[in-house]
PDB file of N, CA and C in Angstrom:
ATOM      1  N   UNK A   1      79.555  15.744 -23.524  1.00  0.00           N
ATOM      2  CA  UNK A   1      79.330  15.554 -24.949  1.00  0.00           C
ATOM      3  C   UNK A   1      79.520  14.096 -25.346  1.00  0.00           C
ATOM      4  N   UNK A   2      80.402  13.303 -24.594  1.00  0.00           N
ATOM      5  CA  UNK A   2      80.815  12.026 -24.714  1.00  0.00           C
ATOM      6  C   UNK A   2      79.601  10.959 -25.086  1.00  0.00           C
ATOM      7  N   UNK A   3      79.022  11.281 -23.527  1.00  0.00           N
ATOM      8  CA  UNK A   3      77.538  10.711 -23.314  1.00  0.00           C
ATOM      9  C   UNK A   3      76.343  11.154 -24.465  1.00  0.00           C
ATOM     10  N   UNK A   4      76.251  12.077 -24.524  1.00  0.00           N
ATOM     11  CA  UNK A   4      75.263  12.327 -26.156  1.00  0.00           C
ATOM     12  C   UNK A   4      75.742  12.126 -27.145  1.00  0.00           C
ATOM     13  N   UNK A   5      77.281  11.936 -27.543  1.00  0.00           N
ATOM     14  CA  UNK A   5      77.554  10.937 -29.170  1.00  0.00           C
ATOM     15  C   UNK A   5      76.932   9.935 -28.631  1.00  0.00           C
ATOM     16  N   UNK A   6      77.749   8.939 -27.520  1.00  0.00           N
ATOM     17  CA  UNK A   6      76.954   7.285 -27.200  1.00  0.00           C
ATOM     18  C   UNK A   6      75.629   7.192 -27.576  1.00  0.00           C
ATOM     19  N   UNK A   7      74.602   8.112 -27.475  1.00  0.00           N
ATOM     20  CA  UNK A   7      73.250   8.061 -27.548  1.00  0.00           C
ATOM     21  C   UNK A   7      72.742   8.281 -28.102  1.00  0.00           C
ATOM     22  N   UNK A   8      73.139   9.622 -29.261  1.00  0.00           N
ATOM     23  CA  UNK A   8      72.769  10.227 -30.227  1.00  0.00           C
ATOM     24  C   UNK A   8      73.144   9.130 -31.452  1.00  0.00           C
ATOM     25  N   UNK A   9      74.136   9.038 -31.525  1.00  0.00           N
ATOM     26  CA  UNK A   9      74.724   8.063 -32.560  1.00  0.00           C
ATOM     27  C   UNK A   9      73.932   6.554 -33.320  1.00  0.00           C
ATOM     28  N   UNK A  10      73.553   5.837 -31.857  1.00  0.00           N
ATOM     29  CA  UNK A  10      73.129   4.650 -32.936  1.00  0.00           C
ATOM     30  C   UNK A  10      71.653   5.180 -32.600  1.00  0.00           C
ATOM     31  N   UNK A  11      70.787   5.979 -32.168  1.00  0.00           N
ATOM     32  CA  UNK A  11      69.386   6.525 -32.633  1.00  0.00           C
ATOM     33  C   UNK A  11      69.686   6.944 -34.102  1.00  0.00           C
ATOM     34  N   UNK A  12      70.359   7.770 -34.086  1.00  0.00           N
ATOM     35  CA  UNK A  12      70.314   8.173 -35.398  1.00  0.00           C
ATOM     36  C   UNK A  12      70.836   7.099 -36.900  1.00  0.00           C
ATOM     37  N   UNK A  13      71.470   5.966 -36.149  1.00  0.00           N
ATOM     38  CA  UNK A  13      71.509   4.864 -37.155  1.00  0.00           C
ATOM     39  C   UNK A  13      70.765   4.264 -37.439  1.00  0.00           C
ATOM     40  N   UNK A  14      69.502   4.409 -36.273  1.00  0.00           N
ATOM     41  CA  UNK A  14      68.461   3.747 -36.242  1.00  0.00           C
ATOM     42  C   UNK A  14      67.482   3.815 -37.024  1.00  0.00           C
ATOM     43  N   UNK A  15      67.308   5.694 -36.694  1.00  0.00           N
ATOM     44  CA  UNK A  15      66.394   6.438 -38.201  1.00  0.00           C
ATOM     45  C   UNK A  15      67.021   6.071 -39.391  1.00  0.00           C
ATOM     46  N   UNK A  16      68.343   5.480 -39.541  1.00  0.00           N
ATOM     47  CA  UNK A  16      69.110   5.492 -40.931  1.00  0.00           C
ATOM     48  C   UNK A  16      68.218   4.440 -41.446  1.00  0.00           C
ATOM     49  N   UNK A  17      68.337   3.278 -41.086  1.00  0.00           N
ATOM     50  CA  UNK A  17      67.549   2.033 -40.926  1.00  0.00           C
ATOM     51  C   UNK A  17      66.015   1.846 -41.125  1.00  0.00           C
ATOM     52  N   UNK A  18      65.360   2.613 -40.286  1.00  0.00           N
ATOM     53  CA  UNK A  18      63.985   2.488 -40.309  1.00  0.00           C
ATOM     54  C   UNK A  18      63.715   3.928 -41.735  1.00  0.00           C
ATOM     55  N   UNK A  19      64.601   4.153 -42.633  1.00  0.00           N
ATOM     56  CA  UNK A  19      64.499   4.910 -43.926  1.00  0.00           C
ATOM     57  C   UNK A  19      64.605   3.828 -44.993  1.00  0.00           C
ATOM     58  N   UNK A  20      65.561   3.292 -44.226  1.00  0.00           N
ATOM     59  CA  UNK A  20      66.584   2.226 -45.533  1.00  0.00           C
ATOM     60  C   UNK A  20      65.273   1.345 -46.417  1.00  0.00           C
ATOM     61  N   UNK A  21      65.537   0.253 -44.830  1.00  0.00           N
ATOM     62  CA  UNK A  21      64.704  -1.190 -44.882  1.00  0.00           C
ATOM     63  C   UNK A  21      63.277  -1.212 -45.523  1.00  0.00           C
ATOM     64  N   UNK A  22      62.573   0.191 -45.505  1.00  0.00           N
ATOM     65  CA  UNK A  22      61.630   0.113 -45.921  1.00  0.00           C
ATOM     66  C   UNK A  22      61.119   0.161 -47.583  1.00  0.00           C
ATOM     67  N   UNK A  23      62.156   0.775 -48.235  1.00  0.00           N
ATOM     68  CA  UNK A  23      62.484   0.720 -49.900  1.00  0.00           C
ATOM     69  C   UNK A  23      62.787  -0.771 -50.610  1.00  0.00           C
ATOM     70  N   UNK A  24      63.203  -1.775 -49.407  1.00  0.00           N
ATOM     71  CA  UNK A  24      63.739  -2.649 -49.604  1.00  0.00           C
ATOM     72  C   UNK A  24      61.828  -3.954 -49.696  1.00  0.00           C
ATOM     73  N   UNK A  25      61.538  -3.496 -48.609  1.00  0.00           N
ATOM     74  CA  UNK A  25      60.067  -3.965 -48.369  1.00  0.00           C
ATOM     75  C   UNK A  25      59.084  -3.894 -49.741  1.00  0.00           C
ATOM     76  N   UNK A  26      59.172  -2.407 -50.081  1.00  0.00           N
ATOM     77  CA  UNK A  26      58.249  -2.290 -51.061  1.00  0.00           C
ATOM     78  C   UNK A  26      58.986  -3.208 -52.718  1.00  0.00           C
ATOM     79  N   UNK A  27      60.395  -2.574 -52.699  1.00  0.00           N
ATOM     80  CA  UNK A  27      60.320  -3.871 -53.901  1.00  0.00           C
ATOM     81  C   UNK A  27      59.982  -5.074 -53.771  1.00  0.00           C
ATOM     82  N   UNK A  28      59.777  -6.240 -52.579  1.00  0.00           N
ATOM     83  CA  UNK A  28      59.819  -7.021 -52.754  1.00  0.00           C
ATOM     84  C   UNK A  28      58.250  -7.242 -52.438  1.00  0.00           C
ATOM     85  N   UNK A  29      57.233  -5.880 -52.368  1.00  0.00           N
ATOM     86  CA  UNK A  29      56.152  -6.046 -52.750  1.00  0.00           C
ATOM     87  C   UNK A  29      55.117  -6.937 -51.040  1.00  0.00           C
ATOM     88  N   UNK A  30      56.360  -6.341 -50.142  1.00  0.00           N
ATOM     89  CA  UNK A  30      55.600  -6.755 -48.682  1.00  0.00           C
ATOM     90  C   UNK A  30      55.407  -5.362 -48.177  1.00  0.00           C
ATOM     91  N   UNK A  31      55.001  -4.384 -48.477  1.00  0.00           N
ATOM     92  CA  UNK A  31      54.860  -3.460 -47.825  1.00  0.00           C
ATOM     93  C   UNK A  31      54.239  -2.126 -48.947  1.00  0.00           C
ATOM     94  N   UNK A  32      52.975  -1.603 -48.500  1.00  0.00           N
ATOM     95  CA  UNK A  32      52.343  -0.834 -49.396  1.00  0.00           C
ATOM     96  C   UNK A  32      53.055   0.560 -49.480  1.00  0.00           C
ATOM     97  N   UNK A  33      52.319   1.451 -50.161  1.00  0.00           N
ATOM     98  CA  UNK A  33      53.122   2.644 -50.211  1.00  0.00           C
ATOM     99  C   UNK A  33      52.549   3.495 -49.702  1.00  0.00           C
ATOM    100  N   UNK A  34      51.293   3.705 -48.662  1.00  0.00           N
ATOM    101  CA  UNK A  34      51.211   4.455 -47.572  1.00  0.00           C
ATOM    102  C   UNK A  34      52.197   4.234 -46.719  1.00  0.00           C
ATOM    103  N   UNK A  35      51.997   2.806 -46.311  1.00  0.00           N
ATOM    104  CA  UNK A  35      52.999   2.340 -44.974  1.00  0.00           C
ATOM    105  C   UNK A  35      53.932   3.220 -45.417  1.00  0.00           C
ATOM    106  N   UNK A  36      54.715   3.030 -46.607  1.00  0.00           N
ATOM    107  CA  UNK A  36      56.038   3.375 -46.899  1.00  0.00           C
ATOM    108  C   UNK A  36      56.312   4.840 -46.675  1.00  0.00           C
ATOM    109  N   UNK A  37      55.425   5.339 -46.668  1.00  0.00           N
ATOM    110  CA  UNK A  37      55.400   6.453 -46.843  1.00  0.00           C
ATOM    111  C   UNK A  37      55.494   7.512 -45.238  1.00  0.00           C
ATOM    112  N   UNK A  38      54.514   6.833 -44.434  1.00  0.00           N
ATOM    113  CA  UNK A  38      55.060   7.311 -43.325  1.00  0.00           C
ATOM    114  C   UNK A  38      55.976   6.335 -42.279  1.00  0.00           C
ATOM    115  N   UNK A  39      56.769   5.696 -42.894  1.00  0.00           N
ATOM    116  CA  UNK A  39      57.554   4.699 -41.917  1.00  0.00           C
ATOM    117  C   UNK A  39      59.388   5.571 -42.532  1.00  0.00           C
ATOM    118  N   UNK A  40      58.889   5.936 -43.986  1.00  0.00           N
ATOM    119  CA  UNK A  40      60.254   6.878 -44.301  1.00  0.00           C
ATOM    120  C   UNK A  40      60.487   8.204 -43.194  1.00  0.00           C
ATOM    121  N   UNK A  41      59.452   8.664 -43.297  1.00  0.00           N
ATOM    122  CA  UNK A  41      59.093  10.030 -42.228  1.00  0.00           C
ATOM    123  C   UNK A  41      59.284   9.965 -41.526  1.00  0.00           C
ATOM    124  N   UNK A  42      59.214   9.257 -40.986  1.00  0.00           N
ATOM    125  CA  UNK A  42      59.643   9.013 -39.379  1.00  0.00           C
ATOM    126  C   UNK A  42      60.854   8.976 -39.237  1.00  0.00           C
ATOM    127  N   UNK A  43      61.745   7.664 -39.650  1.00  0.00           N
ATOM    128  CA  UNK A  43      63.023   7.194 -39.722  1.00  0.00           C
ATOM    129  C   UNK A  43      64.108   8.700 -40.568  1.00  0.00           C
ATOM    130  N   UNK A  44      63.216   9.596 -41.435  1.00  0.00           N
ATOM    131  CA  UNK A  44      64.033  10.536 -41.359  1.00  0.00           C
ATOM    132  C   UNK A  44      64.403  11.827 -40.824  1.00  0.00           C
ATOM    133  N   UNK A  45      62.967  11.588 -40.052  1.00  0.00           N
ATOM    134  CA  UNK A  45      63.547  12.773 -39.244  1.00  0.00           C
ATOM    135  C   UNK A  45      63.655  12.793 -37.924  1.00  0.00           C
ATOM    136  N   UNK A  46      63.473  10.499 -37.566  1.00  0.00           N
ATOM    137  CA  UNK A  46      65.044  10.708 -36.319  1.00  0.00           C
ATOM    138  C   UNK A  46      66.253  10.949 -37.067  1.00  0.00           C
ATOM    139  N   UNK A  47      66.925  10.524 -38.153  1.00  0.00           N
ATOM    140  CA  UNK A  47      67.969  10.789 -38.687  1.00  0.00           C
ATOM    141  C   UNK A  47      68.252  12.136 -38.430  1.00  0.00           C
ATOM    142  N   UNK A  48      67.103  13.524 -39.391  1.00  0.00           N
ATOM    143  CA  UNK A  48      67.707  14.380 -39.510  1.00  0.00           C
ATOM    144  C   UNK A  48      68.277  15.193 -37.656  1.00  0.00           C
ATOM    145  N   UNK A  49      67.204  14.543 -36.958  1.00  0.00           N
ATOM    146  CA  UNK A  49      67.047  15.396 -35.671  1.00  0.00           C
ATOM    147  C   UNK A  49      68.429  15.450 -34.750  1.00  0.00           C
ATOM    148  N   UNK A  50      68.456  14.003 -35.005  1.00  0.00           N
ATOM    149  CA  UNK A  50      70.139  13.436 -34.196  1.00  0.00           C
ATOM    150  C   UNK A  50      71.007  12.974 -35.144  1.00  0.00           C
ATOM    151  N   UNK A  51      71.604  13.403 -36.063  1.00  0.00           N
ATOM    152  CA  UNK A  51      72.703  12.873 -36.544  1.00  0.00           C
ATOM    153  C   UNK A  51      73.878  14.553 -36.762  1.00  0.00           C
ATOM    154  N   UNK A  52      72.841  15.241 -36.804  1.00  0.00           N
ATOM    155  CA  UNK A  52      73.797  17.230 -37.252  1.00  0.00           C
ATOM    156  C   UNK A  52      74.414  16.830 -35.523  1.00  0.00           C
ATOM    157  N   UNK A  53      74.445  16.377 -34.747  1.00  0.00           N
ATOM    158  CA  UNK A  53      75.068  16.456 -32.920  1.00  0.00           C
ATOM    159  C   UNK A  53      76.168  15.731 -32.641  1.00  0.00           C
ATOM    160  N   UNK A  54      76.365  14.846 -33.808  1.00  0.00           N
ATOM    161  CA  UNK A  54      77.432  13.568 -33.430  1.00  0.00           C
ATOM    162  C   UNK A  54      78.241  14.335 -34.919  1.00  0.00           C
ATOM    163  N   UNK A  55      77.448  14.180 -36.034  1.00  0.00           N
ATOM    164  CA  UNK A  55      78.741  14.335 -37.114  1.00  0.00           C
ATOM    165  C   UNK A  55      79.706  15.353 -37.332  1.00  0.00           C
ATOM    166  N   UNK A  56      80.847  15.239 -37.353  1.00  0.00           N
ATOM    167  CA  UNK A  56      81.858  16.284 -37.755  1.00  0.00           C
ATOM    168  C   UNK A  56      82.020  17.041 -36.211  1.00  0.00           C
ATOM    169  N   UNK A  57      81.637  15.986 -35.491  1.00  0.00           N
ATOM    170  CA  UNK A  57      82.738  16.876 -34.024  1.00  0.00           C
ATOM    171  C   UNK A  57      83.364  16.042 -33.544  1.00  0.00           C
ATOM    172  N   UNK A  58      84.446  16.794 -32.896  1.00  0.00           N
ATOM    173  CA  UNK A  58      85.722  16.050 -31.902  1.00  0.00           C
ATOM    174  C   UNK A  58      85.361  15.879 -31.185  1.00  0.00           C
TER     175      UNK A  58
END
């Protein structure tokens, strides 16, 4: 289990990220809102896929 937090963990920070950064893009008007639209999708559902495996266990 050790080995799949290590791995699971910053993927899923990763999807956190590739959700985040992209809200940040469109205000500043470098990034359209298709892009935006499937670059959120993605980034959230590496989030949702790997983050329920690492959180809230010992």
């Amino acid at each position: 289990m050790n080995l799949t937090k290590h791995l699971l963990k910053p993927l899923s920070y990763f999807g956190l990220a590739v959700t985040l950064v992209p809200c940040i893009l469109v205000f500043l008007g470098e990034m359209n809102i298709e892009n935006y639209k499937n670059t959120i999708l993605v980034g959230t559902s590496i989030w949702m896929f790997t983050a329920p495996w690492w959180i809230n266990k010992e």
